[in-house]
C-alpha atoms as a PDB file:
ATOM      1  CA  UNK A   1      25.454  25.066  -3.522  1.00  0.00           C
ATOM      2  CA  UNK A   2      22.429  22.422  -3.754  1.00  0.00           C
ATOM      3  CA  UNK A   3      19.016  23.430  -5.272  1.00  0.00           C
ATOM      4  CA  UNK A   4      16.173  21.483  -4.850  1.00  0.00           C
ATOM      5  CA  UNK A   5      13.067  22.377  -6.292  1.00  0.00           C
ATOM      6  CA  UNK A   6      10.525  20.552  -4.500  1.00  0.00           C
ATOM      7  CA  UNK A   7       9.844  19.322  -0.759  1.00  0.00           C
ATOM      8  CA  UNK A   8       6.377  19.348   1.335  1.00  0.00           C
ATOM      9  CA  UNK A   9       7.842  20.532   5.057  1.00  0.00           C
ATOM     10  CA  UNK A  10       5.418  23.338   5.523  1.00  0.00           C
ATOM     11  CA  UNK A  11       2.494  20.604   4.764  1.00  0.00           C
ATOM     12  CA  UNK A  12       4.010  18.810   7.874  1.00  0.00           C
ATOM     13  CA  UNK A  13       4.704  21.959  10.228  1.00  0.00           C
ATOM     14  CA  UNK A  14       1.081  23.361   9.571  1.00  0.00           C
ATOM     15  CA  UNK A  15      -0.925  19.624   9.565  1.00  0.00           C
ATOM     16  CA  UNK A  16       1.475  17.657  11.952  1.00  0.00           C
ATOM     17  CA  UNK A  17       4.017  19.285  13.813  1.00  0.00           C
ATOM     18  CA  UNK A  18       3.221  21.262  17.597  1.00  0.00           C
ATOM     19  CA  UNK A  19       1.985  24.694  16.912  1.00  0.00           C
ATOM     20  CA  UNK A  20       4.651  26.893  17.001  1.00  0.00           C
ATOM     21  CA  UNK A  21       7.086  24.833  15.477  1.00  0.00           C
ATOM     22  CA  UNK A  22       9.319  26.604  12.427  1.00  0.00           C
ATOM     23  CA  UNK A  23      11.799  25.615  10.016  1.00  0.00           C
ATOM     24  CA  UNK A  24      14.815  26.633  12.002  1.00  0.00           C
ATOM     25  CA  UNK A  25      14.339  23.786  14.658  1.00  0.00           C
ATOM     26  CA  UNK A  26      15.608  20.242  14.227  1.00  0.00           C
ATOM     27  CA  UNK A  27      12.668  18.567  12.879  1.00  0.00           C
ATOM     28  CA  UNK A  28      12.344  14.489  12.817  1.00  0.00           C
ATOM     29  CA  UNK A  29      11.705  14.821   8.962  1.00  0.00           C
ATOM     30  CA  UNK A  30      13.797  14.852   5.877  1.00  0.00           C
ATOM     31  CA  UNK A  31      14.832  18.221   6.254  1.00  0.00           C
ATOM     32  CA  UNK A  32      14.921  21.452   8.311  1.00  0.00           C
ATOM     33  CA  UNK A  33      17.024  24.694   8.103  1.00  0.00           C
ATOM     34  CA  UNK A  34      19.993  23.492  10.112  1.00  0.00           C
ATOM     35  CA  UNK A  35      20.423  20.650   8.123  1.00  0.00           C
ATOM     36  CA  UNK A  36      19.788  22.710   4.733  1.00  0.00           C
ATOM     37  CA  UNK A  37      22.696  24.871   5.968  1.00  0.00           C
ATOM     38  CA  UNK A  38      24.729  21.947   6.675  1.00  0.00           C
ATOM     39  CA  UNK A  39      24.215  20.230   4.095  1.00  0.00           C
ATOM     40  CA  UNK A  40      25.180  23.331   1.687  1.00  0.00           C
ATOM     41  CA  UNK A  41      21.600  23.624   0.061  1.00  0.00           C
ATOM     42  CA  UNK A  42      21.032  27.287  -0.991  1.00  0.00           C
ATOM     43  CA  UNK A  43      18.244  26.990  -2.235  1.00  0.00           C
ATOM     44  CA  UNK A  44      14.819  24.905  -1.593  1.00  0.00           C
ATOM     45  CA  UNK A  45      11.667  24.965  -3.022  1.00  0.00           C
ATOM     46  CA  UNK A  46       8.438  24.934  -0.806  1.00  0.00           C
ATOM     47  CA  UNK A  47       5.717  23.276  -1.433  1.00  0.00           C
ATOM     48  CA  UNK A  48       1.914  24.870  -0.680  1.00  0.00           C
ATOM     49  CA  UNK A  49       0.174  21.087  -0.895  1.00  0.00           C
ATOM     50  CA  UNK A  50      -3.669  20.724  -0.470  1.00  0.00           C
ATOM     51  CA  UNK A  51      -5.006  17.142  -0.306  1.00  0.00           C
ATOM     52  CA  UNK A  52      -8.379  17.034  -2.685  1.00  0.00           C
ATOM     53  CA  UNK A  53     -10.542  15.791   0.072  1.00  0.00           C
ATOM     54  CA  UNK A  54     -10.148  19.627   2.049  1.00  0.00           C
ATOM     55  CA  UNK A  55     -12.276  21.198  -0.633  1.00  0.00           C
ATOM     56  CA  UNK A  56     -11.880  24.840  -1.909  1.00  0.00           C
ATOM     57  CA  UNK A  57     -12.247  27.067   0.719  1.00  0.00           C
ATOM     58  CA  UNK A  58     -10.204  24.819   3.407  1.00  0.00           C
ATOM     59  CA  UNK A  59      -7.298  24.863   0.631  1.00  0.00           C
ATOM     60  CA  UNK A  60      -7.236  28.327   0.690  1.00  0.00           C
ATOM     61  CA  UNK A  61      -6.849  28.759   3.881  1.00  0.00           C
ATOM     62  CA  UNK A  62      -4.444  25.616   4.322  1.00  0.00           C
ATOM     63  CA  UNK A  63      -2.343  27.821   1.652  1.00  0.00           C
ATOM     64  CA  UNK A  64      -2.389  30.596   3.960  1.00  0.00           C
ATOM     65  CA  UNK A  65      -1.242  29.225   6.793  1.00  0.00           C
ATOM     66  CA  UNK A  66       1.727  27.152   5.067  1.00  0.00           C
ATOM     67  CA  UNK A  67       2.709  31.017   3.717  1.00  0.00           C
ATOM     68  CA  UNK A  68       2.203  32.218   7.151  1.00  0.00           C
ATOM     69  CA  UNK A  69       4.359  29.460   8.480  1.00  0.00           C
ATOM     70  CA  UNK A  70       6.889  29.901   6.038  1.00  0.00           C
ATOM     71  CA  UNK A  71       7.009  34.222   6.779  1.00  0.00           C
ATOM     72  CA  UNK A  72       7.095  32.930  10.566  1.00  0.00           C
ATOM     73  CA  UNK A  73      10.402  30.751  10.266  1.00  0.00           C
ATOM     74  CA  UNK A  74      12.175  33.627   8.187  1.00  0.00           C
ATOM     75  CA  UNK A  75      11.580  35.841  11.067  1.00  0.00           C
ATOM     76  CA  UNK A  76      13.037  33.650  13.545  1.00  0.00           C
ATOM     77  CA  UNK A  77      15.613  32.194  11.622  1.00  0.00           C
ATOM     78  CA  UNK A  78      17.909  35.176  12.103  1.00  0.00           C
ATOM     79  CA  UNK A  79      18.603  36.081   8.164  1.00  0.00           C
ATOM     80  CA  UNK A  80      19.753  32.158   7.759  1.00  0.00           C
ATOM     81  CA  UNK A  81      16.416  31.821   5.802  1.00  0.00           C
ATOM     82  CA  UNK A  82      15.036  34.716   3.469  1.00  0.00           C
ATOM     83  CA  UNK A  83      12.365  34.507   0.851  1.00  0.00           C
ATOM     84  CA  UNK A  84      12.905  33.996  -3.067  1.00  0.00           C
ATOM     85  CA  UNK A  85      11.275  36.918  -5.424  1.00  0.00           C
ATOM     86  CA  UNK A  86      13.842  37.919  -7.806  1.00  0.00           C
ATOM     87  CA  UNK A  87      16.532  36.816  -9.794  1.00  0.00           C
ATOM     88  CA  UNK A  88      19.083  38.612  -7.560  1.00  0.00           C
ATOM     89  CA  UNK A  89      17.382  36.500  -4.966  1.00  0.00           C
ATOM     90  CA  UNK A  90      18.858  33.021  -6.472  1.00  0.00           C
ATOM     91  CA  UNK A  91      22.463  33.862  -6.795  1.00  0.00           C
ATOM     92  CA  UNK A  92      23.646  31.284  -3.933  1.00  0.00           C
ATOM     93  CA  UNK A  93      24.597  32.960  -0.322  1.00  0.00           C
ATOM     94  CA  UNK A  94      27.015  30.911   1.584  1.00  0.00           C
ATOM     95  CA  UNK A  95      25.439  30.121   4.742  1.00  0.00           C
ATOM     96  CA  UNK A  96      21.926  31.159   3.704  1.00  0.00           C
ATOM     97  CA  UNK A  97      19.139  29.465   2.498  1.00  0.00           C
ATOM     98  CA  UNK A  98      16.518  30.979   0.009  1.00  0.00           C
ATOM     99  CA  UNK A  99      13.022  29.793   0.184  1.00  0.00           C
ATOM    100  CA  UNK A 100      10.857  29.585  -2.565  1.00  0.00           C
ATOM    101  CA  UNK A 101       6.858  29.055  -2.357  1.00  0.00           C
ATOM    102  CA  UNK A 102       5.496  27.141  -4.458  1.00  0.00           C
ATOM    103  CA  UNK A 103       1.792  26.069  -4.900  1.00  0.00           C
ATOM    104  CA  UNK A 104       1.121  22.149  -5.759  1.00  0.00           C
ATOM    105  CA  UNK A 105      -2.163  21.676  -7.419  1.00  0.00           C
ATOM    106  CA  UNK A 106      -4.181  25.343  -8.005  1.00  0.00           C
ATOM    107  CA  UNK A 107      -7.729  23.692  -7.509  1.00  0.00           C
ATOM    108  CA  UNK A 108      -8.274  25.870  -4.318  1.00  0.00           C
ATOM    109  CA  UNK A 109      -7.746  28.841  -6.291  1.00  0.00           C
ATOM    110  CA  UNK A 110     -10.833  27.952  -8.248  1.00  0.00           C
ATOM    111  CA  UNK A 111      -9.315  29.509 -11.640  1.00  0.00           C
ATOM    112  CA  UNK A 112      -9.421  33.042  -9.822  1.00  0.00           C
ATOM    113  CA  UNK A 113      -6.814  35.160 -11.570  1.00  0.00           C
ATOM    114  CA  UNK A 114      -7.204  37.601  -8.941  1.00  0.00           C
ATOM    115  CA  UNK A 115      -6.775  35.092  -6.395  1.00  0.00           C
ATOM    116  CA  UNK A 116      -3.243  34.072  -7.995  1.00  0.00           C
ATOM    117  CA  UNK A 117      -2.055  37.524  -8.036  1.00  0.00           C
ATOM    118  CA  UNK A 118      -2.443  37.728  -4.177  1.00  0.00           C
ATOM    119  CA  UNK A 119      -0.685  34.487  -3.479  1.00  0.00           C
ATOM    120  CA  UNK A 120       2.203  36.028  -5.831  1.00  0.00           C
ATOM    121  CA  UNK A 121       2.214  39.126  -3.689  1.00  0.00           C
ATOM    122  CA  UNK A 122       2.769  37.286  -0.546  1.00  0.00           C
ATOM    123  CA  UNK A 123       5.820  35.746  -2.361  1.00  0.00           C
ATOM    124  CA  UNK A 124       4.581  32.324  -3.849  1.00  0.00           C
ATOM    125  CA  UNK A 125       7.136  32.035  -7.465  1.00  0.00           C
ATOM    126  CA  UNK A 126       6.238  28.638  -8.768  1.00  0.00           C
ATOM    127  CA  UNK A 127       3.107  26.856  -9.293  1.00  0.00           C
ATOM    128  CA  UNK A 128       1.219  23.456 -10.811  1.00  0.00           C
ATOM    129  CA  UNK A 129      -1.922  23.196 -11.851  1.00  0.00           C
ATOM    130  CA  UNK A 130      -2.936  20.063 -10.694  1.00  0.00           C
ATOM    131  CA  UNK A 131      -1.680  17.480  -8.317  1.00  0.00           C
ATOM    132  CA  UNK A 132      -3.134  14.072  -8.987  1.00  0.00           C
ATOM    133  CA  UNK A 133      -6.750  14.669  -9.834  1.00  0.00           C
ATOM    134  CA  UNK A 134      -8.763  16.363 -12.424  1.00  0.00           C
ATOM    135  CA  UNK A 135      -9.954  19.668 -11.232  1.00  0.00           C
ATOM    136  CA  UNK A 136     -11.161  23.309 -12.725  1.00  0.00           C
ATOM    137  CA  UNK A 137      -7.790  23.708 -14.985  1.00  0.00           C
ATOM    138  CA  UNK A 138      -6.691  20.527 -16.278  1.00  0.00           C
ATOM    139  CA  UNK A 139      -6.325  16.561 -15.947  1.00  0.00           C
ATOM    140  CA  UNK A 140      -3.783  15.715 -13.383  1.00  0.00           C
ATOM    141  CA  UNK A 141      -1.171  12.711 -14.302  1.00  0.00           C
ATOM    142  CA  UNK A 142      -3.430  10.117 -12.496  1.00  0.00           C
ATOM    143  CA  UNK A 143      -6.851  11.116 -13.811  1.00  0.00           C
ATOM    144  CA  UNK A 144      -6.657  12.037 -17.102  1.00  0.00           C
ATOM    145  CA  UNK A 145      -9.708  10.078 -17.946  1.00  0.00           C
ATOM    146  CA  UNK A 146     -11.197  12.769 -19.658  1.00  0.00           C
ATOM    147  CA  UNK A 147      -8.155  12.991 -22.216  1.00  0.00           C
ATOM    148  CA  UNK A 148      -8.625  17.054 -22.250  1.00  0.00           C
ATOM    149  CA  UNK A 149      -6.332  19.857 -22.889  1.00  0.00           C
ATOM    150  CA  UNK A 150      -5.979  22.959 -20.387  1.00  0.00           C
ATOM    151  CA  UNK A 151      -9.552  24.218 -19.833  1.00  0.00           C
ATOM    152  CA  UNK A 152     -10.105  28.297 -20.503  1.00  0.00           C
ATOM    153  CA  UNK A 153      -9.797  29.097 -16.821  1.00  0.00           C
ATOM    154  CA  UNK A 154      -6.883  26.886 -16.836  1.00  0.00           C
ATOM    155  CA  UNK A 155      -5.127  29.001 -19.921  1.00  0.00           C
ATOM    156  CA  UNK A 156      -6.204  32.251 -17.920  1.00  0.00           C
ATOM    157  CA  UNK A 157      -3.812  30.890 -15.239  1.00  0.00           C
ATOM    158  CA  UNK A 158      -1.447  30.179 -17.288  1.00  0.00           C
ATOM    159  CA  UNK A 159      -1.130  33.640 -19.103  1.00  0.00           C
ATOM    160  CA  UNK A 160      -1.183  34.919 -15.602  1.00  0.00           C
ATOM    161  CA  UNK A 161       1.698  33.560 -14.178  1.00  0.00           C
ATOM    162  CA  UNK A 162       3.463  33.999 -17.712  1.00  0.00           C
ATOM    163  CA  UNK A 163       2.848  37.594 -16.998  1.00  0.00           C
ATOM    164  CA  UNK A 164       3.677  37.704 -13.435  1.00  0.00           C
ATOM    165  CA  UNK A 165       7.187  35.942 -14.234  1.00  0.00           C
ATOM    166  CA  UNK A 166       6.313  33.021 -12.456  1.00  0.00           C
ATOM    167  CA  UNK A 167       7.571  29.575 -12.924  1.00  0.00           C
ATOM    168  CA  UNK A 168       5.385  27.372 -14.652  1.00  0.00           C
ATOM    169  CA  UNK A 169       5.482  23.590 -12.827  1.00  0.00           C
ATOM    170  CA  UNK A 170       4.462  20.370 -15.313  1.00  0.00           C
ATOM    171  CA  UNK A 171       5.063  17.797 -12.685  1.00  0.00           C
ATOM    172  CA  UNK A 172       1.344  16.197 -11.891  1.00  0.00           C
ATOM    173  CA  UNK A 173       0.222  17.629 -15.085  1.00  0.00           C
ATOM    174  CA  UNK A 174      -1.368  15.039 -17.180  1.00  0.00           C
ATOM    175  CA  UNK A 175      -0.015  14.211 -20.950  1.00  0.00           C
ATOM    176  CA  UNK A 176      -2.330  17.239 -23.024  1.00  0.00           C
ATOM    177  CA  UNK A 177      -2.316  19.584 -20.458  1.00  0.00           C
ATOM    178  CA  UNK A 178       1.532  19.026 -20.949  1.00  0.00           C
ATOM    179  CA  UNK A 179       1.547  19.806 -24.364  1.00  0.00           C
ATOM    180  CA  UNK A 180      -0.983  22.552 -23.883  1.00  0.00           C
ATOM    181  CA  UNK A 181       0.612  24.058 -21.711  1.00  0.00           C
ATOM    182  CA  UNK A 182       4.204  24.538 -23.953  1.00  0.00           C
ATOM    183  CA  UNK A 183       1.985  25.583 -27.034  1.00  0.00           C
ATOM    184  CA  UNK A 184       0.149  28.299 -24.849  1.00  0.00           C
ATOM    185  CA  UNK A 185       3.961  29.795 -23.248  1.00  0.00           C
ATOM    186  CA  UNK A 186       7.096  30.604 -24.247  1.00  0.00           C
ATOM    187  CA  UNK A 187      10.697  30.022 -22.317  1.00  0.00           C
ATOM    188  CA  UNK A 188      11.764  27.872 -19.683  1.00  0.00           C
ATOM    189  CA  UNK A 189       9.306  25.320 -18.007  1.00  0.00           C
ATOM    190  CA  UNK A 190      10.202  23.587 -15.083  1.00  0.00           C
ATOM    191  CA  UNK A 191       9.521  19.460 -13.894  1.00  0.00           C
ATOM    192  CA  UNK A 192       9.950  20.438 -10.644  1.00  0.00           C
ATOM    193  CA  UNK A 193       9.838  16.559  -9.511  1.00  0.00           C
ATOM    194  CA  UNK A 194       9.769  13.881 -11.862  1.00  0.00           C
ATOM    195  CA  UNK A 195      11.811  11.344 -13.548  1.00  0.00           C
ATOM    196  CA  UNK A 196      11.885   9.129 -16.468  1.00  0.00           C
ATOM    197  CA  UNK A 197       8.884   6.781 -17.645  1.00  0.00           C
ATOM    198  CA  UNK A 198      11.241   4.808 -19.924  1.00  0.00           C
ATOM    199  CA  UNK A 199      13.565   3.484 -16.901  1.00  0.00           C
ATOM    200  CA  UNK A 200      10.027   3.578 -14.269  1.00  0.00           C
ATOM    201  CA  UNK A 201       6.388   3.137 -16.017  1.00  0.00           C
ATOM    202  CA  UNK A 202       4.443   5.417 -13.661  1.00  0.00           C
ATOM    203  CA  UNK A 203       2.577   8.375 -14.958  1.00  0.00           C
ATOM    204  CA  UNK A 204       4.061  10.967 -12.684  1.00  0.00           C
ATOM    205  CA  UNK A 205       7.277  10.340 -14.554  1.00  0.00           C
ATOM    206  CA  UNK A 206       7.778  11.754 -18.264  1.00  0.00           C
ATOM    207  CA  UNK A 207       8.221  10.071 -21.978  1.00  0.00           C
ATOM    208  CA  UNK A 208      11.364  11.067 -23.948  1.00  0.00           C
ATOM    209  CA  UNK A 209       9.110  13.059 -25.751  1.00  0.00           C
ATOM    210  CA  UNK A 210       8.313  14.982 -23.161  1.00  0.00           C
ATOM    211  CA  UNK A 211      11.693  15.514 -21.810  1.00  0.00           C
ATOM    212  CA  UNK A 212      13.217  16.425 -25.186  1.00  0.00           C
ATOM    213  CA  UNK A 213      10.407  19.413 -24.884  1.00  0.00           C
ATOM    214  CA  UNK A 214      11.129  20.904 -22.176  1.00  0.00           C
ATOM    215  CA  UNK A 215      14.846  20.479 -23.103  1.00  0.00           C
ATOM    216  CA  UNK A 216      14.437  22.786 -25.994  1.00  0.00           C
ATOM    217  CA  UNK A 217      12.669  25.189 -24.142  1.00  0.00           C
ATOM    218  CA  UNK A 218      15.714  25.358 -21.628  1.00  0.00           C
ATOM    219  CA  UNK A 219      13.828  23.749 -18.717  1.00  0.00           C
ATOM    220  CA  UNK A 220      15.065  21.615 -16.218  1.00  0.00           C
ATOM    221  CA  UNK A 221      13.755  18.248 -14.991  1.00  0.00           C
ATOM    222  CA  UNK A 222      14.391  17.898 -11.204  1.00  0.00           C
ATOM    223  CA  UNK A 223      14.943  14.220 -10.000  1.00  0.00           C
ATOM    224  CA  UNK A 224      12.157  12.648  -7.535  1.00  0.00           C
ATOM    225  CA  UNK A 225      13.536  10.563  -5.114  1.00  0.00           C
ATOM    226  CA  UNK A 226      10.248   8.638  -4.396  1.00  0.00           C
ATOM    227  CA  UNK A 227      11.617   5.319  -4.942  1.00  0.00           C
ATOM    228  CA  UNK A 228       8.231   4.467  -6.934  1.00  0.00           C
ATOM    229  CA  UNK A 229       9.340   6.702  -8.996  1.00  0.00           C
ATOM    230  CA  UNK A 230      12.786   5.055  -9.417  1.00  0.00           C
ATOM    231  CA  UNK A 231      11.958   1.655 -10.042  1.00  0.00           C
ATOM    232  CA  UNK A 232       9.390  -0.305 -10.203  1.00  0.00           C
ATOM    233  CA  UNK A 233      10.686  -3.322  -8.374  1.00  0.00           C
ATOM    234  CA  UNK A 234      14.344  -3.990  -6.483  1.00  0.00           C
ATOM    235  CA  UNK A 235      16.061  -2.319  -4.205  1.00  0.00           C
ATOM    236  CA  UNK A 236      16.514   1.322  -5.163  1.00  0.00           C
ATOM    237  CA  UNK A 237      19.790   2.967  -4.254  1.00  0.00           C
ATOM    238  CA  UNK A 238      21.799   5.892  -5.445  1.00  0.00           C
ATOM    239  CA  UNK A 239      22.712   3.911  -8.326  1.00  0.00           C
ATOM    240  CA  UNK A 240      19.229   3.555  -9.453  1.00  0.00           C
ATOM    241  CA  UNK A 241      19.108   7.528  -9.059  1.00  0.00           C
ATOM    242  CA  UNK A 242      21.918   8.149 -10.918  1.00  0.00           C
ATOM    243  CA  UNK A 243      20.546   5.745 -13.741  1.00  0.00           C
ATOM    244  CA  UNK A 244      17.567   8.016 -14.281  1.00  0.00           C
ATOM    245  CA  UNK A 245      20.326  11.120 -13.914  1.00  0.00           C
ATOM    246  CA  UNK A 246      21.948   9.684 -16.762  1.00  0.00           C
ATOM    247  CA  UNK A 247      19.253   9.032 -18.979  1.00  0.00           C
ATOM    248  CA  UNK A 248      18.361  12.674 -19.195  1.00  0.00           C
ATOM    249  CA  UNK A 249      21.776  13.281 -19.945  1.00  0.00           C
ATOM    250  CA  UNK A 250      22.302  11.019 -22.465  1.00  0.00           C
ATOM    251  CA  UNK A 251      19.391  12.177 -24.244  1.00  0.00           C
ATOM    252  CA  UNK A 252      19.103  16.394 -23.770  1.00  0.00           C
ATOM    253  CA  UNK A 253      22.519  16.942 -21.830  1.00  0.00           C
ATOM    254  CA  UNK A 254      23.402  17.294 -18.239  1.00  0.00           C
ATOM    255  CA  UNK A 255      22.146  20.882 -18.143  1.00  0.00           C
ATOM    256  CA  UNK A 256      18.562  19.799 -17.979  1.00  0.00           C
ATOM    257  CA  UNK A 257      18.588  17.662 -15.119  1.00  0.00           C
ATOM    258  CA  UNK A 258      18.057  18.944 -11.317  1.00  0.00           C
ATOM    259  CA  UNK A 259      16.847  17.428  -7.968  1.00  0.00           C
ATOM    260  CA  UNK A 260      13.265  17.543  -7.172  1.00  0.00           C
ATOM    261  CA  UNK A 261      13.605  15.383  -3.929  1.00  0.00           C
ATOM    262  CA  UNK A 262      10.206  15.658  -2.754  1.00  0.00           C
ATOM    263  CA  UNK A 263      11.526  15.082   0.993  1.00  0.00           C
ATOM    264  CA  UNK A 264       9.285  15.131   3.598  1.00  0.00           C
ATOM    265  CA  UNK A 265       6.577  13.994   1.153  1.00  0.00           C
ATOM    266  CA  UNK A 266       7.558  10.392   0.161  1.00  0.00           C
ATOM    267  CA  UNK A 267       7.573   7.041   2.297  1.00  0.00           C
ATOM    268  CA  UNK A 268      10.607   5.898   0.961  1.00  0.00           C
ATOM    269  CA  UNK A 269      14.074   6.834  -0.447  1.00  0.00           C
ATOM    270  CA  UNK A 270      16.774   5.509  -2.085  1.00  0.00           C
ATOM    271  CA  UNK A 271      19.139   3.570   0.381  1.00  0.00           C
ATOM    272  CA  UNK A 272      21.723   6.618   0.997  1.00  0.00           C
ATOM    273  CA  UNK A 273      19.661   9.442   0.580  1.00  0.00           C
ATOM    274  CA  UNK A 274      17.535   9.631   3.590  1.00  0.00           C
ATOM    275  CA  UNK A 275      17.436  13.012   4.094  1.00  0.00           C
ATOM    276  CA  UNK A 276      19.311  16.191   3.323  1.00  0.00           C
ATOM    277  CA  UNK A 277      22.306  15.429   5.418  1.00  0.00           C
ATOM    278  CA  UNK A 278      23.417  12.294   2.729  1.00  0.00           C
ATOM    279  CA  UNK A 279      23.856  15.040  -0.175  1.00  0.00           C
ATOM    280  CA  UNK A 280      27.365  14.399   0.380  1.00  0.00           C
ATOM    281  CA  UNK A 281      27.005  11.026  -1.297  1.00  0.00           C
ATOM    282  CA  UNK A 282      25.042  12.046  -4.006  1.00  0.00           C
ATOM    283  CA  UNK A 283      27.912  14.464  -4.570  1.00  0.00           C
ATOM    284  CA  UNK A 284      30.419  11.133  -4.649  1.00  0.00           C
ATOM    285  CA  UNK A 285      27.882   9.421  -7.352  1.00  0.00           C
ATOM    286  CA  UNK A 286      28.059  12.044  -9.874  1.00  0.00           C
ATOM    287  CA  UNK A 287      31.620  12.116  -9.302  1.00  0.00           C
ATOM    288  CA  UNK A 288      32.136   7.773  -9.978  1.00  0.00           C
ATOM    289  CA  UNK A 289      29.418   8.063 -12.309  1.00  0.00           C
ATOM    290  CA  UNK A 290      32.061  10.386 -14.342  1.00  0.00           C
ATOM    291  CA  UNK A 291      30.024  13.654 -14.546  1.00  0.00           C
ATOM    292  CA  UNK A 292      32.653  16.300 -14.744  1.00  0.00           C
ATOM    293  CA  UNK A 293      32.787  19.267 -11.834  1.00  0.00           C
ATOM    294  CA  UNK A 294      31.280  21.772 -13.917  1.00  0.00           C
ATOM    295  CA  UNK A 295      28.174  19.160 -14.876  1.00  0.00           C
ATOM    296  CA  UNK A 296      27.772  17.757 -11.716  1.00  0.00           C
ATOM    297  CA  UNK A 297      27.406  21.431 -10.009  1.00  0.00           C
ATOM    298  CA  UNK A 298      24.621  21.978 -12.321  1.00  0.00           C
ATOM    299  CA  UNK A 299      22.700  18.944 -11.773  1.00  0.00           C
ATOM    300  CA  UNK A 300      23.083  19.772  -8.041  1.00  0.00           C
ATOM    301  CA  UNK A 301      21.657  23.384  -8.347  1.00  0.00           C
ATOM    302  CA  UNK A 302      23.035  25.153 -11.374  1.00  0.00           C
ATOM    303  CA  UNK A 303      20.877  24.343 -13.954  1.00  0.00           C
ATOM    304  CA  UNK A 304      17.693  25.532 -11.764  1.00  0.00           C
ATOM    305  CA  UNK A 305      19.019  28.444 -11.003  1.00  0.00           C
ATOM    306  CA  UNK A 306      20.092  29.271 -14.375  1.00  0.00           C
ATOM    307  CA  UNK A 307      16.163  28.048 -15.653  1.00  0.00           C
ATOM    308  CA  UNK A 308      14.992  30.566 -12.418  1.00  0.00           C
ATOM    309  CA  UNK A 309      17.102  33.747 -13.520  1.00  0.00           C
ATOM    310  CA  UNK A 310      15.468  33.358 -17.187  1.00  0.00           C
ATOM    311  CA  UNK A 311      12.007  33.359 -15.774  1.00  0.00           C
ATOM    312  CA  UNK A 312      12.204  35.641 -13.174  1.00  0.00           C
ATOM    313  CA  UNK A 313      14.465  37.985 -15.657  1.00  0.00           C
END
């Protein structure tokens, strides 16, 4: 079953979306819970996503009511959607999707430790420190003008959700906060959705160095399908996808590459992979590309869940 460990829906259902509106009703996105099902995704990462401009205290509450939204649509989805906490939580359930909350960019938290620990108890299991911008913790990937490391409320995070068992996100993360990061923590870390600068110059996407790292720590690099992320000119198909999947491969092995689709947060994606119902012919890639069965299962949800049970454990 598909894992995919980043997508902003709730940002839509909260900001755009009627009131009232919940993941288990056919949405005119990239994704909703009858096409998850459908689609044989068991397991999907949500996204808690604050735009900079909202300032602190409007992010907090934003974050609220995306965790509200999300507690909402697992009450009316009739057990089809239930919450990731634990590791017994991410063994796939046929017919079931698990949702996991995830915060994108911990500036609204303003470096509250406290703060972090409530969002955890309300069931949020992954988190970034930045987006984008500089803020309180560290440089994000496109501001990293001030060349710094983690700050000392940003470390105080970190050791928190270290503690807490959470998973530790580098996407966004500017290059020393990157390396920061890995020196301050120990086991898997998770790029939750980016791909490879080598084959597409853009800072949200990693250096080799970078993904040998997080190799060796047994983390997993989930692929974006933002086709700026892809390629920097051309079309951008599955082909171009599976050229990034490849890379990875090549370099640390199959069993550190996931999808990170970012659905329902990007403008464009690659021509047959519009939404979650054209998994199917991602499926077919791996298989031409030659991936064997047991790699191509992996790279299409067991290698996050593997990363997940060690972190959670």
């Amino acid at each position: 079953m598909i894992a995919d460990a980043h997508c902003d829906t709730l940002m839509l259902l909260v900001g755009e979306h009627p009131k009232g509106t919940s993941l288990d009703q056919a949405l005119p996105g990239h994704l909703d819970l009858p096409r998850l099902i459908a689609a044989g995704v068991g397991l999907q990462f949500f996204a808690l996503f604050t735009v900079p401009d909202q300032g602190t205290d409007l992010g907090l509450r934003r974050i609220l009511e995306m965790i509200a939204q999300f507690h909402r649509s697992v009450a009316q989805s009739e057990g089809r959607l239930y919450p990731v906490l634990t590791a017994a939580d991410v063994v796939p359930q046929p017919g079931r999707v698990g949702g996991l909350l995830a915060v994108e960019g911990m500036r609204p938290l303003g470096g509250s430790v406290e703060l972090l620990e409530v969002i955890h108890r309300l069931g949020v299991r992954s988190g970034m420190l930045t987006w984008n911008e500089r803020n309180s913790l560290a440089d994000g990937a496109l501001d990293q003008t001030s060349g710094g490391a983690l700050s000392a409320a940003g470390r105080r995070i970190v050791a928190a959700m270290q503690r807490l068992h959470m998973a530790l996100d580098v996407s966004h993360l500017g290059e020393r906060g990157f390396w920061d990061l890995l020196e301050q923590t120990e086991g898997p870390v998770l790029a939750s959705h980016s791909n490879v600068r080598a084959l597409c110059d853009h800072p949200r996407n990693l250096t080799d160095e970078q993904i040998k790292a997080l190799a060796a720590r047994g983390g997993v690099i989930g692929m974006n399908f933002y086709t700026q992320f892809l390629a920097s000119e051309g079309p951008v198909t599955l082909g171009t996808l599976l050229r990034h999947i490849r890379y990875i491969s090549d370099l640390v092995g199959p069993q550190h590459v996931g999808l990170g689709s970012d659905f329902d947060g990007i403008g464009s994606a690659p021509d047959g992979l519009g939404s979650v119902a054209d998994y199917p012919n991602l499926r077919g890639a791996l298989d031409a590309a030659g991936f064997t069965a047991a790699e191509a299962e992996g790279i299409l949800g067991g290698n996050l869940r593997r990363a997940l049970h060690t972190i959670f454990a």
